[in-house]
C-alpha atoms as a PDB file:
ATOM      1  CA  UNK A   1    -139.562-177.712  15.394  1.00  0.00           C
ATOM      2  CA  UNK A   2    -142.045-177.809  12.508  1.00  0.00           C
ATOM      3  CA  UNK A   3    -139.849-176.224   9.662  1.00  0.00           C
ATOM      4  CA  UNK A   4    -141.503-175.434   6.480  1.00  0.00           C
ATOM      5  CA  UNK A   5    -139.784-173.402   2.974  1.00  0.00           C
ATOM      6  CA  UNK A   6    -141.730-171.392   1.209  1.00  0.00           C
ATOM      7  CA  UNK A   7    -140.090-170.638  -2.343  1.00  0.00           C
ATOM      8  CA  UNK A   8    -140.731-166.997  -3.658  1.00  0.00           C
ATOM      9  CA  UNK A   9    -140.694-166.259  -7.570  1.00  0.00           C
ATOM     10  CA  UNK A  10    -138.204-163.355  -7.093  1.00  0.00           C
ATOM     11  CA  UNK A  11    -134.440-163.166  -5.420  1.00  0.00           C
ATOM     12  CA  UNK A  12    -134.898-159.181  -5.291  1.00  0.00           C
ATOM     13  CA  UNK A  13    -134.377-157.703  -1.838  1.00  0.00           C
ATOM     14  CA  UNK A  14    -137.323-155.759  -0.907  1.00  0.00           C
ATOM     15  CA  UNK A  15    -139.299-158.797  -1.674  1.00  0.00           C
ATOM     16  CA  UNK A  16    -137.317-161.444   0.279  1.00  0.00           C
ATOM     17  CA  UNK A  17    -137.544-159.739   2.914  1.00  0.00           C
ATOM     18  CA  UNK A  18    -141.130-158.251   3.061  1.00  0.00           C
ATOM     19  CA  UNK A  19    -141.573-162.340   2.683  1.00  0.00           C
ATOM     20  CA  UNK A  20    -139.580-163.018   5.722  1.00  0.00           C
ATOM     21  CA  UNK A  21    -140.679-160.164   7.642  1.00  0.00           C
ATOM     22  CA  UNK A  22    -143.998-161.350   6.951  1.00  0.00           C
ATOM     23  CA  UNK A  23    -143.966-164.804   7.994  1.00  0.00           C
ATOM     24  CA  UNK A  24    -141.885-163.978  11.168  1.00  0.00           C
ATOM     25  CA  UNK A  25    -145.860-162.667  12.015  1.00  0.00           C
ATOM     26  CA  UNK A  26    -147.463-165.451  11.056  1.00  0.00           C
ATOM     27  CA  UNK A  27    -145.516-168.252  11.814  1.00  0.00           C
ATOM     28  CA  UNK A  28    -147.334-168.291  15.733  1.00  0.00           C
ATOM     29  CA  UNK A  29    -150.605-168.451  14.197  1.00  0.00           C
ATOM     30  CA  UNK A  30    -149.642-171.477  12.267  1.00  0.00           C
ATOM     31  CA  UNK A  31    -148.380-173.724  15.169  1.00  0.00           C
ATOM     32  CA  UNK A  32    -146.123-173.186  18.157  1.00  0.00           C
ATOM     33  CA  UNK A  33    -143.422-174.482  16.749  1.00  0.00           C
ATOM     34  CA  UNK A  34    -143.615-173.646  13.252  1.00  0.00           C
ATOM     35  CA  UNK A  35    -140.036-172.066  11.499  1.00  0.00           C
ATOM     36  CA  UNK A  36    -139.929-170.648   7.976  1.00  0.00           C
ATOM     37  CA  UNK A  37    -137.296-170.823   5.232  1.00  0.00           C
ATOM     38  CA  UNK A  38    -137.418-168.825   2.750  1.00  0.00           C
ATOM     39  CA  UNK A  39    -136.122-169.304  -1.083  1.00  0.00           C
ATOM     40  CA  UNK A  40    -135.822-166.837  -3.870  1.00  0.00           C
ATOM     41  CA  UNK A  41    -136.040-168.071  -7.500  1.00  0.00           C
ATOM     42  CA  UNK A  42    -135.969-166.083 -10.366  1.00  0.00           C
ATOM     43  CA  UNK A  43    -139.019-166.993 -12.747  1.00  0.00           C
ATOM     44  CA  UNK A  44    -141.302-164.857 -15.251  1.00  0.00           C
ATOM     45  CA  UNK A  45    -144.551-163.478 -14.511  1.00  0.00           C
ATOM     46  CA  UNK A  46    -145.689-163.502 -17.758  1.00  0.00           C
ATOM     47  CA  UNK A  47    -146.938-160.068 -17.659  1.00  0.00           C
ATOM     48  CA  UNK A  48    -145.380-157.050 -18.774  1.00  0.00           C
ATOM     49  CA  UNK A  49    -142.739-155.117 -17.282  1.00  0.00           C
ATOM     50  CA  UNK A  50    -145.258-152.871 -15.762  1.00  0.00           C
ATOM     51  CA  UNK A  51    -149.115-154.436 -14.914  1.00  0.00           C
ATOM     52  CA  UNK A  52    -151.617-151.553 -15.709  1.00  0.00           C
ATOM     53  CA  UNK A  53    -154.409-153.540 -14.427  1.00  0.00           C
ATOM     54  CA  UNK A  54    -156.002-155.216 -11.179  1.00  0.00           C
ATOM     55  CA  UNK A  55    -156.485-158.193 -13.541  1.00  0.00           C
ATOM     56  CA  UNK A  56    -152.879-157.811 -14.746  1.00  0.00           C
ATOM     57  CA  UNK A  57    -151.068-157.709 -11.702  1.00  0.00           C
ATOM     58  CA  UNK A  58    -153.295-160.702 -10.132  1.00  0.00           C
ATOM     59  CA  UNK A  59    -152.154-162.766 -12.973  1.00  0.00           C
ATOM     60  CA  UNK A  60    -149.067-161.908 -12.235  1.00  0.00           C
ATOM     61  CA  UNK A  61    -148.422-162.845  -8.986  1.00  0.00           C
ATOM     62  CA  UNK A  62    -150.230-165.940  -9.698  1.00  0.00           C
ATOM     63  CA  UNK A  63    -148.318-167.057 -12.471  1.00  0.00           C
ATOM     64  CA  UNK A  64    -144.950-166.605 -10.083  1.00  0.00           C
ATOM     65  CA  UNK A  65    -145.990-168.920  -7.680  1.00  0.00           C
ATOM     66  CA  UNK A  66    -147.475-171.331 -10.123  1.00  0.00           C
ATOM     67  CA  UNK A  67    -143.949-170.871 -12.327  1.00  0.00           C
ATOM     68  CA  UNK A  68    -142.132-171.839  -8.747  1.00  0.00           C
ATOM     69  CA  UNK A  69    -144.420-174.537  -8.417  1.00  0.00           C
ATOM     70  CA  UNK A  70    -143.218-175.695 -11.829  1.00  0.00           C
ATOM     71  CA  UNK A  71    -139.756-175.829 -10.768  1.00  0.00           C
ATOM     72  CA  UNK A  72    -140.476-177.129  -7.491  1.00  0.00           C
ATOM     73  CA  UNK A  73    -141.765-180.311  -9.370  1.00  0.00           C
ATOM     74  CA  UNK A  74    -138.932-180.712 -12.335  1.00  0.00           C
ATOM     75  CA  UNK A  75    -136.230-180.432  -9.288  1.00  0.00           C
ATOM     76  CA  UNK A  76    -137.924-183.011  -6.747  1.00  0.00           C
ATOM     77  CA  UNK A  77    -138.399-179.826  -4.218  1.00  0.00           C
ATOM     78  CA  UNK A  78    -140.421-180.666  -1.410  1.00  0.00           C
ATOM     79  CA  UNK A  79    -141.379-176.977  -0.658  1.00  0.00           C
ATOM     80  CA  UNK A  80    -144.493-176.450   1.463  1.00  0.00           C
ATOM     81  CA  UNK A  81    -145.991-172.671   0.170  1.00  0.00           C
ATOM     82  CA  UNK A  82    -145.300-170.719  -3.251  1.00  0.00           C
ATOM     83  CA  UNK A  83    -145.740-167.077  -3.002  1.00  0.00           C
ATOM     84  CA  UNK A  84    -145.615-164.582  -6.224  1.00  0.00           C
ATOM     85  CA  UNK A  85    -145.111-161.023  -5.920  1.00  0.00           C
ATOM     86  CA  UNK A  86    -146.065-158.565  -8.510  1.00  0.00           C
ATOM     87  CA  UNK A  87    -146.591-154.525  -8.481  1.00  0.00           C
ATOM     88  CA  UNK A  88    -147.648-152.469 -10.815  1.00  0.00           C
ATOM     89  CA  UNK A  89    -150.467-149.721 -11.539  1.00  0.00           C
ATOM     90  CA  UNK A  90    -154.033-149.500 -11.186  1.00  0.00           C
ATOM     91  CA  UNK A  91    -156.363-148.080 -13.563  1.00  0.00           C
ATOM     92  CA  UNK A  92    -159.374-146.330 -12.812  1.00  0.00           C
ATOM     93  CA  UNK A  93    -161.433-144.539 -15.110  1.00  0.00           C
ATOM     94  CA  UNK A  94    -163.403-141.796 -14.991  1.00  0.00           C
ATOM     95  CA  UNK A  95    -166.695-143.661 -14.773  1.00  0.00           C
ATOM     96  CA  UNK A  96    -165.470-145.256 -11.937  1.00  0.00           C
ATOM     97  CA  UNK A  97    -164.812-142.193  -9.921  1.00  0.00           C
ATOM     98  CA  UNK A  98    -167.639-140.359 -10.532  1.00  0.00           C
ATOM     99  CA  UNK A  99    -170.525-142.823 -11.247  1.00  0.00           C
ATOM    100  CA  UNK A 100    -173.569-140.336 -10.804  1.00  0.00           C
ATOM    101  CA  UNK A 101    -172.161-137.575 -12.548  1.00  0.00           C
ATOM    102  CA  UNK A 102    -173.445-137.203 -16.621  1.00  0.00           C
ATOM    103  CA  UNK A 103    -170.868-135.147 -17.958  1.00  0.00           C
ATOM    104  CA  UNK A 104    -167.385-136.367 -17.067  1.00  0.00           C
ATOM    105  CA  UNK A 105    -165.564-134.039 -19.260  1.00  0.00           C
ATOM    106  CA  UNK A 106    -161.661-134.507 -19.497  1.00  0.00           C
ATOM    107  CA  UNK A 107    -161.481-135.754 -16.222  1.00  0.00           C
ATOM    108  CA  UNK A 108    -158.574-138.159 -15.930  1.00  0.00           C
ATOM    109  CA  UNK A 109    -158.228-141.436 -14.905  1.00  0.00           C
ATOM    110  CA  UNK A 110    -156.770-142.045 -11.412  1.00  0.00           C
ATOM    111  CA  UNK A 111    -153.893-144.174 -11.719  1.00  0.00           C
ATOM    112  CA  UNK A 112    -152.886-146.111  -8.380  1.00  0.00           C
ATOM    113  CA  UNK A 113    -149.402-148.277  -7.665  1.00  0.00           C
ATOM    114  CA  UNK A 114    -150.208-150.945  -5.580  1.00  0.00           C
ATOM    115  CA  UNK A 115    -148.523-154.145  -4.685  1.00  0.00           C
ATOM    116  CA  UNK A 116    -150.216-158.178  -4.884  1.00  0.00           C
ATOM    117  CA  UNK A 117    -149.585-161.852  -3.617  1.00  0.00           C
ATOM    118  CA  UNK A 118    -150.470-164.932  -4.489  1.00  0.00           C
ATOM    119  CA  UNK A 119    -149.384-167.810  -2.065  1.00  0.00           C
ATOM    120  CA  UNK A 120    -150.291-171.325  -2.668  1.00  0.00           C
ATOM    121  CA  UNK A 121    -149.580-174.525  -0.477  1.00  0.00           C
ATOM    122  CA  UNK A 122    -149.703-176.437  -4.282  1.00  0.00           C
ATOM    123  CA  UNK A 123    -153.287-177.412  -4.057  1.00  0.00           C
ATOM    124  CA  UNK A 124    -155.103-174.068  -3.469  1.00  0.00           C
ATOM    125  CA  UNK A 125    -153.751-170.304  -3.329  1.00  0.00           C
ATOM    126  CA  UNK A 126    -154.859-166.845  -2.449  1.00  0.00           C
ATOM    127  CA  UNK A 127    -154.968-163.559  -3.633  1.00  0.00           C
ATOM    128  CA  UNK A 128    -153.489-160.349  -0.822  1.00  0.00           C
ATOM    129  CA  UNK A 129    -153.136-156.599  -1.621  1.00  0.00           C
ATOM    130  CA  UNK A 130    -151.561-153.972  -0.419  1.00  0.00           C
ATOM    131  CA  UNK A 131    -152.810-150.337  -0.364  1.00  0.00           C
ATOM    132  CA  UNK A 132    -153.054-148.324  -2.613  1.00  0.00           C
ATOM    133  CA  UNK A 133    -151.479-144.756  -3.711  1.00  0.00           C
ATOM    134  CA  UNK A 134    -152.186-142.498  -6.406  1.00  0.00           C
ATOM    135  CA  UNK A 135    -149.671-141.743  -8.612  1.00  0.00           C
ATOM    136  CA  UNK A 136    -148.297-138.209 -10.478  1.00  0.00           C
ATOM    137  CA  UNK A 137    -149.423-137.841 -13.849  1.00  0.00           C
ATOM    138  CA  UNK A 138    -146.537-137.077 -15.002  1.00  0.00           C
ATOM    139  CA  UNK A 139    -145.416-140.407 -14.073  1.00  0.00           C
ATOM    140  CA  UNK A 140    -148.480-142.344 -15.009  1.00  0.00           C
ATOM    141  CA  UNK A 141    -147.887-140.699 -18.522  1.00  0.00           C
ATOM    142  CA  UNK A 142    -144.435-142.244 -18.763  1.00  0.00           C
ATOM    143  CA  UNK A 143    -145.430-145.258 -17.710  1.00  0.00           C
ATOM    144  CA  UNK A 144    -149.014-145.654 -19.597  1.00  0.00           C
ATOM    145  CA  UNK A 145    -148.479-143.472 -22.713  1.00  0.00           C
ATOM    146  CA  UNK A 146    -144.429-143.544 -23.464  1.00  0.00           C
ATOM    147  CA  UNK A 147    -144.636-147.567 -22.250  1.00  0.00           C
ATOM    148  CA  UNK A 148    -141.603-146.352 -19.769  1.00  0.00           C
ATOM    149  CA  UNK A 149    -140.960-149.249 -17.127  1.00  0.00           C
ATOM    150  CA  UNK A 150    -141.990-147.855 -13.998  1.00  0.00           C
ATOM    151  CA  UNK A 151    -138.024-148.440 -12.107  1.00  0.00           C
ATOM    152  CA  UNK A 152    -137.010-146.144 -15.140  1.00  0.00           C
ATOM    153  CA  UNK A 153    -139.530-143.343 -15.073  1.00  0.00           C
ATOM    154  CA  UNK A 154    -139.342-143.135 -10.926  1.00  0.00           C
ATOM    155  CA  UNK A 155    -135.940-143.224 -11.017  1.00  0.00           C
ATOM    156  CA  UNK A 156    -135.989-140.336 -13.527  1.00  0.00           C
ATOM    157  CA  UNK A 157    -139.003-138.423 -11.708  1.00  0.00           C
ATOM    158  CA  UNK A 158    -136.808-138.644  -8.345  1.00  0.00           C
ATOM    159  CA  UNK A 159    -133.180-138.091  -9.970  1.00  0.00           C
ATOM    160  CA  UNK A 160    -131.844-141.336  -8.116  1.00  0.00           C
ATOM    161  CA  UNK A 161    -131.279-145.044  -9.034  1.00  0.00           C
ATOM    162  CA  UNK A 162    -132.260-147.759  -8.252  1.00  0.00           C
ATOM    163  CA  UNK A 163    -135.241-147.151  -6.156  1.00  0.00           C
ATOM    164  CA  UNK A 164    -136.941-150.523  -7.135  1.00  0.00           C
ATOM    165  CA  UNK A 165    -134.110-152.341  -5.018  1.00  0.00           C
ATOM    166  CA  UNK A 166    -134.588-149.318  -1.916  1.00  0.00           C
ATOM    167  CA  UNK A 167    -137.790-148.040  -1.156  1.00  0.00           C
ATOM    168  CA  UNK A 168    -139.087-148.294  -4.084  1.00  0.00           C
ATOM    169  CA  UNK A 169    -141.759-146.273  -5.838  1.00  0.00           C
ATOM    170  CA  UNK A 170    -143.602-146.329  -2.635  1.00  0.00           C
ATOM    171  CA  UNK A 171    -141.003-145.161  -0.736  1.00  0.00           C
ATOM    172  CA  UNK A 172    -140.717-142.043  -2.933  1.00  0.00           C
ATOM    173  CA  UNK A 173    -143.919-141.462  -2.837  1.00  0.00           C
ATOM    174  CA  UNK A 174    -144.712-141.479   0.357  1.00  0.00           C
ATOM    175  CA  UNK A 175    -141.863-140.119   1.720  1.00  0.00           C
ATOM    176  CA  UNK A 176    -140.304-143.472   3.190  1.00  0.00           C
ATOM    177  CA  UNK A 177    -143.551-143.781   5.170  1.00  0.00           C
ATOM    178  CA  UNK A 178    -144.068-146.875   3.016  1.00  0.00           C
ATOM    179  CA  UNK A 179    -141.876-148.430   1.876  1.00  0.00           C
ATOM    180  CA  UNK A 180    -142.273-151.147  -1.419  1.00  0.00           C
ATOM    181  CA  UNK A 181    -140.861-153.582   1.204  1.00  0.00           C
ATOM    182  CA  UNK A 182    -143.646-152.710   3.338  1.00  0.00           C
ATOM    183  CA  UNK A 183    -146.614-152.639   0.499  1.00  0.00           C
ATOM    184  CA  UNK A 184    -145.843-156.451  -0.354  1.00  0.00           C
ATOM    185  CA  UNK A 185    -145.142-157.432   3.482  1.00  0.00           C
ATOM    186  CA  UNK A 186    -148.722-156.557   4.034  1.00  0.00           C
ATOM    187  CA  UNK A 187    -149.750-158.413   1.109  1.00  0.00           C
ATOM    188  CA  UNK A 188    -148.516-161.251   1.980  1.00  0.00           C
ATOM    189  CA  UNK A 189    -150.011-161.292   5.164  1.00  0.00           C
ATOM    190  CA  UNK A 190    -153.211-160.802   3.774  1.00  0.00           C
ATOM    191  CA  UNK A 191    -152.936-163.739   0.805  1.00  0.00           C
ATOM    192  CA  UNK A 192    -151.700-166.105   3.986  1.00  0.00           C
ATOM    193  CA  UNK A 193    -155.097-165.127   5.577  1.00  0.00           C
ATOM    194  CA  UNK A 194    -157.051-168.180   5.065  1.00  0.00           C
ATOM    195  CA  UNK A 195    -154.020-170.503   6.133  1.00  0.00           C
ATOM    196  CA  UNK A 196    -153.581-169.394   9.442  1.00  0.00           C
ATOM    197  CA  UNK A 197    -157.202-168.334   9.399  1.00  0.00           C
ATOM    198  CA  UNK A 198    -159.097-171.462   8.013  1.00  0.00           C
ATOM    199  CA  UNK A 199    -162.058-171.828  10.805  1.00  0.00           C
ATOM    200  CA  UNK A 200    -163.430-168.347   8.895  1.00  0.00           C
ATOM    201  CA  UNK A 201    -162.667-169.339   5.565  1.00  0.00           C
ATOM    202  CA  UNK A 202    -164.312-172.903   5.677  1.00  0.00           C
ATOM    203  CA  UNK A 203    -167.740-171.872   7.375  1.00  0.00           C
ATOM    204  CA  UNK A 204    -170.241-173.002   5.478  1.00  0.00           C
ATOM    205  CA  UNK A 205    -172.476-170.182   4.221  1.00  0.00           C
ATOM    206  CA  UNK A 206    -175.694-171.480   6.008  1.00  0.00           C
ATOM    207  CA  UNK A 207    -173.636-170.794   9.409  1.00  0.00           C
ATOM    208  CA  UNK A 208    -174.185-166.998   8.837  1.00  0.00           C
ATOM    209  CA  UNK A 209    -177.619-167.311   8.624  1.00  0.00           C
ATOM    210  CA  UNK A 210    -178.998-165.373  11.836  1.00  0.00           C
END
């Protein structure tokens, strides 16, 4: 049995176990005999509490998995993969939506909650994203305009608490039909994508040539 850890920079539920439902997927594609462990530690992402931006949340979930990396080193971890998680909000504005059209007006930006990966094997990492779902206004102005952490203002919108450790924003959202757990399990299938992929990821570009 071929056991490997992969440490995540997070010990919150939905993400452990999007993580582990995840690699219970793609540990066959890896080897026949491949076995996962999986390790939560608590780092920053160096971003704020709620990304507003592709670029923001990237950067987040990057700097997880490099911050577990860190701690990986200073504790003499032998861990094989490091995997940061990050969600947060999507920005797109007007221009974006509407591209040939000269007079935009007040049209609004469309604001989108979606959910990123980064997984690294220590030498090279990779980027995965979830879908995507708009958002209400009303809670994109909480979030964007009053600077309200998004746990807070969905937990106020739905008159519950604690959704970020249930289903999460998603979850409400959607109406359970996806979950948060979900949103990052397919993430992190799709950052692990050229790891159990490699033969596509390492053709060299002449060998698409017709």
């Amino acid at each position: 049995m071929n056991k490997l850890t992969i440490a995540v920079g997070s010990k919150r539920g939905p993400k452990m176990a999007a993580v582990t439902e995840a690699l219970a997927e793609i540990a066959p594609l890896l080897g026949d005999a491949v076995q996962f462990d999986v390790v939560g530690v608590e780092v920053e992402s160096g971003v704020g509490h709620t990304p507003a931006s592709r670029a923001e949340l990237m950067r987040g979930a990057r700097q997880r998995a490099e911050a577990v990396q860190r701690v990986a080193q200073q504790n003499n971890q032998r861990w094989d993969y490091f995997a940061g998680l990050e969600g947060g909000l999507d920005v797109v504005a007007a221009h974006a939506q509407h591209p040939v059209s000269p007079d935009l007006g007040d049209v609004p930006p469309c604001v989108f909650l979606e959910s990123w990966a980064y997984i690294s094997d220590g030498r090279v990492g990779h980027y995965g994203r979830s879908g995507a779902v708009e958002i209400p206004e009303a809670l994109a102005h909480e979030v964007l305009e009053n600077g309200v952490e998004l746990s807070v203002a969905i937990d106020a919108l739905a008159g519950a608490r604690g959704i970020r450790d249930a289903q999460g924003a998603w979850g409400i959202l959607t109406r359970n039909l996806i979950s948060r757990q979900e949103a990052f399990r397919i993430a992190v299938i799709a950052a692990f994508a050229p790891f159990y992929s490699g033969e596509m990821y390492s053709r060299p570009r002449q060998s698409m040539k017709a």
